[in-house]
PDB file of N, CA and C in Angstrom:
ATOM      1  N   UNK A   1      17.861  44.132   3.443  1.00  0.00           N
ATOM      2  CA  UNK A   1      19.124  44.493   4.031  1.00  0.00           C
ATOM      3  C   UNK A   1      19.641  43.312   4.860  1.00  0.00           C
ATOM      4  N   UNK A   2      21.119  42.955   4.321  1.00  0.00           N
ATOM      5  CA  UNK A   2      21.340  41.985   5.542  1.00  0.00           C
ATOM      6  C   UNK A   2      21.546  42.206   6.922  1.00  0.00           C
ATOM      7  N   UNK A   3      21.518  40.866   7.460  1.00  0.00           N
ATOM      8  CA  UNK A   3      21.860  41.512   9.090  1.00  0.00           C
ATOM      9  C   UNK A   3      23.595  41.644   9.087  1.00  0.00           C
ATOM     10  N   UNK A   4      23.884  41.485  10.414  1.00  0.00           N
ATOM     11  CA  UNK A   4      25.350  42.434  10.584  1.00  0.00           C
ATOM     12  C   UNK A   4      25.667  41.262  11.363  1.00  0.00           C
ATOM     13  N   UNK A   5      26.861  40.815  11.136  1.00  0.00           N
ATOM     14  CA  UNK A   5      27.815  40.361  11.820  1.00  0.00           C
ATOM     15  C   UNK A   5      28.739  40.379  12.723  1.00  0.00           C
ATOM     16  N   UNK A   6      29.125  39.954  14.084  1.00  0.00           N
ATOM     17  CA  UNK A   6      30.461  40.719  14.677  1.00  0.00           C
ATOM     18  C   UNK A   6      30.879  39.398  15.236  1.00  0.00           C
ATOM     19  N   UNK A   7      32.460  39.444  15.705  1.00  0.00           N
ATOM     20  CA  UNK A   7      32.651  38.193  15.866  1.00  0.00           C
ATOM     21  C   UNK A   7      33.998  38.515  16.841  1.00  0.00           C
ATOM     22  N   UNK A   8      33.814  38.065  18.360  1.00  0.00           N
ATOM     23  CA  UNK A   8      34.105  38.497  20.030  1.00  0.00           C
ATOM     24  C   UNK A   8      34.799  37.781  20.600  1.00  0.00           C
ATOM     25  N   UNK A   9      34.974  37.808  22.113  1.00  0.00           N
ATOM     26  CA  UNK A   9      35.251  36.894  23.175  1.00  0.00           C
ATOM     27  C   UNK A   9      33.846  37.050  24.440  1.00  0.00           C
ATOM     28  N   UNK A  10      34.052  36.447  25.127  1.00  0.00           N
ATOM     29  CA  UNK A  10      32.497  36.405  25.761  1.00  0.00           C
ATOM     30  C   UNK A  10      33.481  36.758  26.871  1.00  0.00           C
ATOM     31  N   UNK A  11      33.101  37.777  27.440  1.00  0.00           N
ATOM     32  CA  UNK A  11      33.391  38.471  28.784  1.00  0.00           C
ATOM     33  C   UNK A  11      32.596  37.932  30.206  1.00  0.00           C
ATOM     34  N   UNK A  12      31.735  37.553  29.986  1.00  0.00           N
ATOM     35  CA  UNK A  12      30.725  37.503  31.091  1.00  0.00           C
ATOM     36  C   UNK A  12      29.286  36.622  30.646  1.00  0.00           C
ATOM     37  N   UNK A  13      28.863  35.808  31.469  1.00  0.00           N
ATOM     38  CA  UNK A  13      28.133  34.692  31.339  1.00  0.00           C
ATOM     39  C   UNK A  13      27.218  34.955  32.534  1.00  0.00           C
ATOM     40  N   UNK A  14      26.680  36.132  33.819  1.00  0.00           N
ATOM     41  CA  UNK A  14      26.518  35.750  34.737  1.00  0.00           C
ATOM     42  C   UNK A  14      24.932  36.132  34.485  1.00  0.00           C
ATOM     43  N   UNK A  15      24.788  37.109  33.652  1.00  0.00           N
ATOM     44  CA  UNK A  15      23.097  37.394  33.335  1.00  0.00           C
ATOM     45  C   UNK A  15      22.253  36.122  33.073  1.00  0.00           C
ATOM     46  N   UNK A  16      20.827  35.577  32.901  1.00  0.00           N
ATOM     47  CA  UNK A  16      20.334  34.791  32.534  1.00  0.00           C
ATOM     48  C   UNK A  16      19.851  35.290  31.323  1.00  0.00           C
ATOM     49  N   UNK A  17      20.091  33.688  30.482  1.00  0.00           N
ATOM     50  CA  UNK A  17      20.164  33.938  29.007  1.00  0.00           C
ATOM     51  C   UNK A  17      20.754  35.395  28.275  1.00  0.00           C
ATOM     52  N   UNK A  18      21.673  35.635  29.153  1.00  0.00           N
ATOM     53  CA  UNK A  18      23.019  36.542  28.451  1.00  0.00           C
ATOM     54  C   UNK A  18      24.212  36.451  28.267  1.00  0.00           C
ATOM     55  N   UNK A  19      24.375  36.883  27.181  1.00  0.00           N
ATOM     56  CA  UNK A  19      26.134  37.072  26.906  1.00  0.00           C
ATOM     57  C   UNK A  19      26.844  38.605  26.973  1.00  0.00           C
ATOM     58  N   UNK A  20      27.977  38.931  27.454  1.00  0.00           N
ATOM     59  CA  UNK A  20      28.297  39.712  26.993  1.00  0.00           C
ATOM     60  C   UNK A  20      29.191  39.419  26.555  1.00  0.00           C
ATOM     61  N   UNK A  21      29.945  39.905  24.826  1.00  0.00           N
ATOM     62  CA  UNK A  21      30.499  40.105  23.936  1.00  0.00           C
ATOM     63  C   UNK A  21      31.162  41.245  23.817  1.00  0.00           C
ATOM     64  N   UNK A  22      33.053  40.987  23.854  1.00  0.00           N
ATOM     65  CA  UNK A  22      33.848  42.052  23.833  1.00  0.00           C
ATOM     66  C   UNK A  22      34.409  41.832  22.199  1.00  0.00           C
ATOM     67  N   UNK A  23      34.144  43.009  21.285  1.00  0.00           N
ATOM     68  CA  UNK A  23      34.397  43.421  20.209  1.00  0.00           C
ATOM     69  C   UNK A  23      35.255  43.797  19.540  1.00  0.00           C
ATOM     70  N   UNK A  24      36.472  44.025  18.707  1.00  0.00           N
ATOM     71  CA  UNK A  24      37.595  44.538  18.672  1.00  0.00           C
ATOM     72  C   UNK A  24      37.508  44.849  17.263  1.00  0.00           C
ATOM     73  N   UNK A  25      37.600  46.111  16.940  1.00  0.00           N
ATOM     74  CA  UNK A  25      37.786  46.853  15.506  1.00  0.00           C
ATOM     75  C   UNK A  25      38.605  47.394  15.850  1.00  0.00           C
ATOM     76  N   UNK A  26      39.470  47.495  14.396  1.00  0.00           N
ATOM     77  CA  UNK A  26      41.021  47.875  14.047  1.00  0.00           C
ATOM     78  C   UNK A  26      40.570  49.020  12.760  1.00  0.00           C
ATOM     79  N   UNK A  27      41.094  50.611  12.966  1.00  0.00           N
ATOM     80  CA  UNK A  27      41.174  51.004  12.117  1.00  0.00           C
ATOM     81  C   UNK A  27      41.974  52.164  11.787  1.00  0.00           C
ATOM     82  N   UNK A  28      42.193  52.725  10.504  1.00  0.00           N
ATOM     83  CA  UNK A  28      43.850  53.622  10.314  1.00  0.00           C
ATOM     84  C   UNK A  28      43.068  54.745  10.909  1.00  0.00           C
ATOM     85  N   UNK A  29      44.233  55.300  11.204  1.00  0.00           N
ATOM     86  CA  UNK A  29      44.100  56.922  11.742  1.00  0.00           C
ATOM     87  C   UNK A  29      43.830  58.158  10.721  1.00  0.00           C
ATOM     88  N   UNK A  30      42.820  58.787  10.623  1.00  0.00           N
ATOM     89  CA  UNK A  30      43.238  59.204   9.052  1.00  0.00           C
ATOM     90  C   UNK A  30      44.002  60.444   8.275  1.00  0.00           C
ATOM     91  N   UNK A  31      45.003  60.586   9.708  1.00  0.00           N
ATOM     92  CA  UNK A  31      46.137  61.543   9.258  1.00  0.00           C
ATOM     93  C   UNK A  31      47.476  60.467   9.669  1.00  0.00           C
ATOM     94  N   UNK A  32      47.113  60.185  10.201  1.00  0.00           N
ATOM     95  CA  UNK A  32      48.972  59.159  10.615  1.00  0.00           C
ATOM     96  C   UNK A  32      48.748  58.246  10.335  1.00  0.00           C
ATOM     97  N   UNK A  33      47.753  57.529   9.875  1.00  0.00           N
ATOM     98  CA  UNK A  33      47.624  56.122   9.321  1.00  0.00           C
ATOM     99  C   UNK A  33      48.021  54.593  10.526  1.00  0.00           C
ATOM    100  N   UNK A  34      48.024  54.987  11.745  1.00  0.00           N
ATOM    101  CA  UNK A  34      48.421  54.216  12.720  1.00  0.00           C
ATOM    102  C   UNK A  34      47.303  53.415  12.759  1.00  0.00           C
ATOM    103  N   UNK A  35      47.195  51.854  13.159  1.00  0.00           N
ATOM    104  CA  UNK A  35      46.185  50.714  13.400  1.00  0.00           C
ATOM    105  C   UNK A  35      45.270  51.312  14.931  1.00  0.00           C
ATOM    106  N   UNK A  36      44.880  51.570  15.148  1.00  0.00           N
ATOM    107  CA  UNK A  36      44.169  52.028  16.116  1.00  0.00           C
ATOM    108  C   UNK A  36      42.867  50.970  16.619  1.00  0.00           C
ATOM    109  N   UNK A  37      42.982  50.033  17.734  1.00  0.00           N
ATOM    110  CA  UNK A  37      41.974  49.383  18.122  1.00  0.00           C
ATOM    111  C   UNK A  37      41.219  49.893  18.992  1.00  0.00           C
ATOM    112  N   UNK A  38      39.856  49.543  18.962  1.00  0.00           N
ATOM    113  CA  UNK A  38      39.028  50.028  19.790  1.00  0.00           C
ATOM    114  C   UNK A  38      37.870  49.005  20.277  1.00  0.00           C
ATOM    115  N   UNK A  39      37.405  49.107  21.315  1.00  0.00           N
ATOM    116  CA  UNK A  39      36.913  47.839  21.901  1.00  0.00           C
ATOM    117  C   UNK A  39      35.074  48.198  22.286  1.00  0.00           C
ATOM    118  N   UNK A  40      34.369  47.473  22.207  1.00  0.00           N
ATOM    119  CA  UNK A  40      32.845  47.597  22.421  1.00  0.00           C
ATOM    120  C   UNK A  40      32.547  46.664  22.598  1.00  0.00           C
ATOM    121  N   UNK A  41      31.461  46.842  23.785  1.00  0.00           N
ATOM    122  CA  UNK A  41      30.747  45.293  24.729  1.00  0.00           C
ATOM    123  C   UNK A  41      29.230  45.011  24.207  1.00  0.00           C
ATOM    124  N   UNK A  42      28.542  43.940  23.543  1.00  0.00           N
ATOM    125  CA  UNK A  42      27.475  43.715  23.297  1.00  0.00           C
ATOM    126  C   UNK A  42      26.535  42.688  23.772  1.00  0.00           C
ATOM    127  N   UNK A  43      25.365  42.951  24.546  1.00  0.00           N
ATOM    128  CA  UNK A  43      24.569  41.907  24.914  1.00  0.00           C
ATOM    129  C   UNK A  43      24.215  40.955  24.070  1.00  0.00           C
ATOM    130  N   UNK A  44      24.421  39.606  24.114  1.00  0.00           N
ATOM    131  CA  UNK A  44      23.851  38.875  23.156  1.00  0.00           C
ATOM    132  C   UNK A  44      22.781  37.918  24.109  1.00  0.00           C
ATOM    133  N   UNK A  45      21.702  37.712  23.096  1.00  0.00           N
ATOM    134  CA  UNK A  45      20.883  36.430  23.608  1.00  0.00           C
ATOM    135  C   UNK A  45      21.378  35.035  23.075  1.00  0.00           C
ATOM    136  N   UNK A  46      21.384  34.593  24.267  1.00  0.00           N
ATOM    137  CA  UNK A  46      21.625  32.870  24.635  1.00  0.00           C
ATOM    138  C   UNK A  46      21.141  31.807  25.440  1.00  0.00           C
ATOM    139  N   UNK A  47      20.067  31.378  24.686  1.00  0.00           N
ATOM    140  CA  UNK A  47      18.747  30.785  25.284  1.00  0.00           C
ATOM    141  C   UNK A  47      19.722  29.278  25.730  1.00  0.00           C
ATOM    142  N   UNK A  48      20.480  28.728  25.342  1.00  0.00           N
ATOM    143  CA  UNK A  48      21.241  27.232  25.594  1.00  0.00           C
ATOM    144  C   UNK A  48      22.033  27.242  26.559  1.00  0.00           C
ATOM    145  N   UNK A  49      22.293  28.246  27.113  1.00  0.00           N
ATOM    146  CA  UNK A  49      23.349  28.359  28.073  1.00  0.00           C
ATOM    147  C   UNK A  49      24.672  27.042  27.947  1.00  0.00           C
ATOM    148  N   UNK A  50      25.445  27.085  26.739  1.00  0.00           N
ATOM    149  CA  UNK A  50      26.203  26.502  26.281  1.00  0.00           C
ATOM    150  C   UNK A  50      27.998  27.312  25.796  1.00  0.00           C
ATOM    151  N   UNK A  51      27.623  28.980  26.550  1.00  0.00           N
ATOM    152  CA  UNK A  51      28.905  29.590  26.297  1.00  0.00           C
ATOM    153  C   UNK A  51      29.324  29.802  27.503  1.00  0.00           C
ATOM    154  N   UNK A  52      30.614  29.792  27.643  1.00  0.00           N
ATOM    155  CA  UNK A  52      31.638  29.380  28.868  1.00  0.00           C
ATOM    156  C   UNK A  52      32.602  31.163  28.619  1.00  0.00           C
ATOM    157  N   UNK A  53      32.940  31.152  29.492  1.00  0.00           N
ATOM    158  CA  UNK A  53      33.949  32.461  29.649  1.00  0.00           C
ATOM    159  C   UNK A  53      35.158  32.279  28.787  1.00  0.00           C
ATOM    160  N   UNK A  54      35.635  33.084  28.108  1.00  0.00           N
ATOM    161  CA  UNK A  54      36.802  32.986  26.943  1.00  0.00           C
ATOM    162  C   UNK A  54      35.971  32.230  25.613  1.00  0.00           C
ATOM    163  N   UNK A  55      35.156  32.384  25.581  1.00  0.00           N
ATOM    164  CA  UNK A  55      34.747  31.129  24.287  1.00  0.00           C
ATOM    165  C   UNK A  55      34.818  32.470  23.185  1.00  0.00           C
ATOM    166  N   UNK A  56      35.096  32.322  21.439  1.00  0.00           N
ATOM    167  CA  UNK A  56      34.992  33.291  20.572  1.00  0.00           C
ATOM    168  C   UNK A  56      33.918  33.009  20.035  1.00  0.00           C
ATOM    169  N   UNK A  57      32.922  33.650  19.680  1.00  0.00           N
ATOM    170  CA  UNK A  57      31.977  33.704  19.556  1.00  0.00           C
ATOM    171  C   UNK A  57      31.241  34.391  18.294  1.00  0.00           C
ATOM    172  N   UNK A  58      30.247  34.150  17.189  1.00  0.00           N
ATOM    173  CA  UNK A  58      29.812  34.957  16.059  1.00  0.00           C
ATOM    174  C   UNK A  58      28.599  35.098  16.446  1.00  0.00           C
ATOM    175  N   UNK A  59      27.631  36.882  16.621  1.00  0.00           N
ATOM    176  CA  UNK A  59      27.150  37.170  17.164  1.00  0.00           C
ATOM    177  C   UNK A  59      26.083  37.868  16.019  1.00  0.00           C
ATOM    178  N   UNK A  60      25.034  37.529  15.807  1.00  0.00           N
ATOM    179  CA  UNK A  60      24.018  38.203  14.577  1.00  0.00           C
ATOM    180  C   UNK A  60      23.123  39.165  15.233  1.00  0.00           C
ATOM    181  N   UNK A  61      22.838  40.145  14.464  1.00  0.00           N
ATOM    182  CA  UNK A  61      21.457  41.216  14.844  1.00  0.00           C
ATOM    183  C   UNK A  61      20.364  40.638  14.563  1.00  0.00           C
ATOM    184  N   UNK A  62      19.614  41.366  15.780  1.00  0.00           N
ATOM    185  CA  UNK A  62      18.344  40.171  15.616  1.00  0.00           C
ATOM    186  C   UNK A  62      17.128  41.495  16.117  1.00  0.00           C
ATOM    187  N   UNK A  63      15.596  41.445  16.418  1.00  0.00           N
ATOM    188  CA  UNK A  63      14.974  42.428  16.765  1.00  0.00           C
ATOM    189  C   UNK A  63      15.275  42.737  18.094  1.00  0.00           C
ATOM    190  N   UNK A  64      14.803  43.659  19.122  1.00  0.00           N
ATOM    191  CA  UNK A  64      15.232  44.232  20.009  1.00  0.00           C
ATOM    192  C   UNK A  64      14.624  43.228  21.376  1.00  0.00           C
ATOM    193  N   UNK A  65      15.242  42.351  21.639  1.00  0.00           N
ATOM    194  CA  UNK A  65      14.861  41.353  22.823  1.00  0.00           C
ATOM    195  C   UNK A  65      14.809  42.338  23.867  1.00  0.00           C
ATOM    196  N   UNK A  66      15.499  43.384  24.650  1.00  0.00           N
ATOM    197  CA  UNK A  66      15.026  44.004  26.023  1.00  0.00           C
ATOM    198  C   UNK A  66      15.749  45.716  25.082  1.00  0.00           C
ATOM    199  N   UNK A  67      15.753  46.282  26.253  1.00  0.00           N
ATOM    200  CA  UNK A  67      16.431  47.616  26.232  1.00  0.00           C
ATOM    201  C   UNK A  67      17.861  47.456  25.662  1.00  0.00           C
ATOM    202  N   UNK A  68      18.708  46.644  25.803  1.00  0.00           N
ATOM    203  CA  UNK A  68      20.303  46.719  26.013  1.00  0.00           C
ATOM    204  C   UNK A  68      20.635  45.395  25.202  1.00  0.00           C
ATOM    205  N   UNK A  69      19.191  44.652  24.534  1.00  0.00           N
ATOM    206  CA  UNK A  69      19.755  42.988  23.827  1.00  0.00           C
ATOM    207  C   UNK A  69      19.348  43.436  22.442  1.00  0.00           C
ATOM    208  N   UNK A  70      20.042  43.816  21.846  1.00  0.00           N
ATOM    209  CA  UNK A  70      20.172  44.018  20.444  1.00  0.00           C
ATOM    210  C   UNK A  70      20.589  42.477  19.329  1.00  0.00           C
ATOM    211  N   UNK A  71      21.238  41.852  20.286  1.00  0.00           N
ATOM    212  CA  UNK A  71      22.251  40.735  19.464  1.00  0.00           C
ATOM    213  C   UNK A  71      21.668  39.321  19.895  1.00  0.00           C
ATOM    214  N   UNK A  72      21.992  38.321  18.978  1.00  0.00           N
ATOM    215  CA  UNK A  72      21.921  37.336  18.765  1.00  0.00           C
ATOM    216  C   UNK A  72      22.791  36.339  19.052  1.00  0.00           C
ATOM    217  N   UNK A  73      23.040  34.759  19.597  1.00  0.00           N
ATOM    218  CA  UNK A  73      24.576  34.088  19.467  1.00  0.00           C
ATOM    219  C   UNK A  73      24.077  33.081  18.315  1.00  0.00           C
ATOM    220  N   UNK A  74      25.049  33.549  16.887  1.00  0.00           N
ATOM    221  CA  UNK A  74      24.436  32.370  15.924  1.00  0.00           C
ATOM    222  C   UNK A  74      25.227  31.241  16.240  1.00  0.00           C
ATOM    223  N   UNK A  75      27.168  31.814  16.444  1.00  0.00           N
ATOM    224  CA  UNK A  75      27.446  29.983  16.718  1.00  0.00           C
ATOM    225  C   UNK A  75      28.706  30.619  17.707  1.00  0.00           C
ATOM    226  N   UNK A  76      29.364  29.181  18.056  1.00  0.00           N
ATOM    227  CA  UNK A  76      30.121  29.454  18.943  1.00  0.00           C
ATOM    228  C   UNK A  76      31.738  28.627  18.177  1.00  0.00           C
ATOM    229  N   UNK A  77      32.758  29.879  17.930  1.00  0.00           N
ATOM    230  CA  UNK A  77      33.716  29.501  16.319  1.00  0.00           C
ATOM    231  C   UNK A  77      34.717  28.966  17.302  1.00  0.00           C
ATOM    232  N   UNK A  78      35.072  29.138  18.857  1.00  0.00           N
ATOM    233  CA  UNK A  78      36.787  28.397  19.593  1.00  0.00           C
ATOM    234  C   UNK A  78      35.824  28.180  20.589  1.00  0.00           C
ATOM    235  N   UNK A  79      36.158  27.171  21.629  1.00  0.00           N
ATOM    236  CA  UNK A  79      35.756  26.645  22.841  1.00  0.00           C
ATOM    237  C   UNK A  79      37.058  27.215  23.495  1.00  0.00           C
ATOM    238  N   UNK A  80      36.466  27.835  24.583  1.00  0.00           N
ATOM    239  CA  UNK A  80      37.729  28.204  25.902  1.00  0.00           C
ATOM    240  C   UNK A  80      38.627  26.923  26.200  1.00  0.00           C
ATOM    241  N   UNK A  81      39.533  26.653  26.527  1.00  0.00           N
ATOM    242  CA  UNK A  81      40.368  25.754  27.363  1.00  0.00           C
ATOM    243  C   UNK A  81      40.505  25.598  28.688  1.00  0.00           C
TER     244      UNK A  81
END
């Protein structure tokens, strides 16, 4: 099975060797068909401490590093400004 992909903005940098990752899925309504976004925050591990606040970010599943670190940082796709 492959792993899973998601791909964020980094909300928060202040944990050690953490990220948190804000998520954004778009999907129809399935009686009115309206775009409906919805937003979810994910811990990622980040041993380089090389992500900055606003950076977009592609985030892989990986085994269960603590209680709440499910995720991975494979790369880092915009640098903040």
């Amino acid at each position: 099975m492959p792993k899973k992909e998601k791909s964020g903005l980094v909300v928060s940098t202040k944990n050690d060797k953490t990220i948190v990752v804000e998520v954004a899925e778009y999907k129809a309504h399935p009686i009115y068909k309206k775009i409906i976004s919805t937003t979810k925050k994910y811990k990622a591990h980040n041993t380089e401490f090389d992500c900055k606040l606003g950076d977009e970010v592609r985030i892989i599943e990986c085994r269960p590093i603590s209680k709440t670190k499910l995720w991975q940082l494979a790369e880092i796709t915009k640098k903040a400004t």
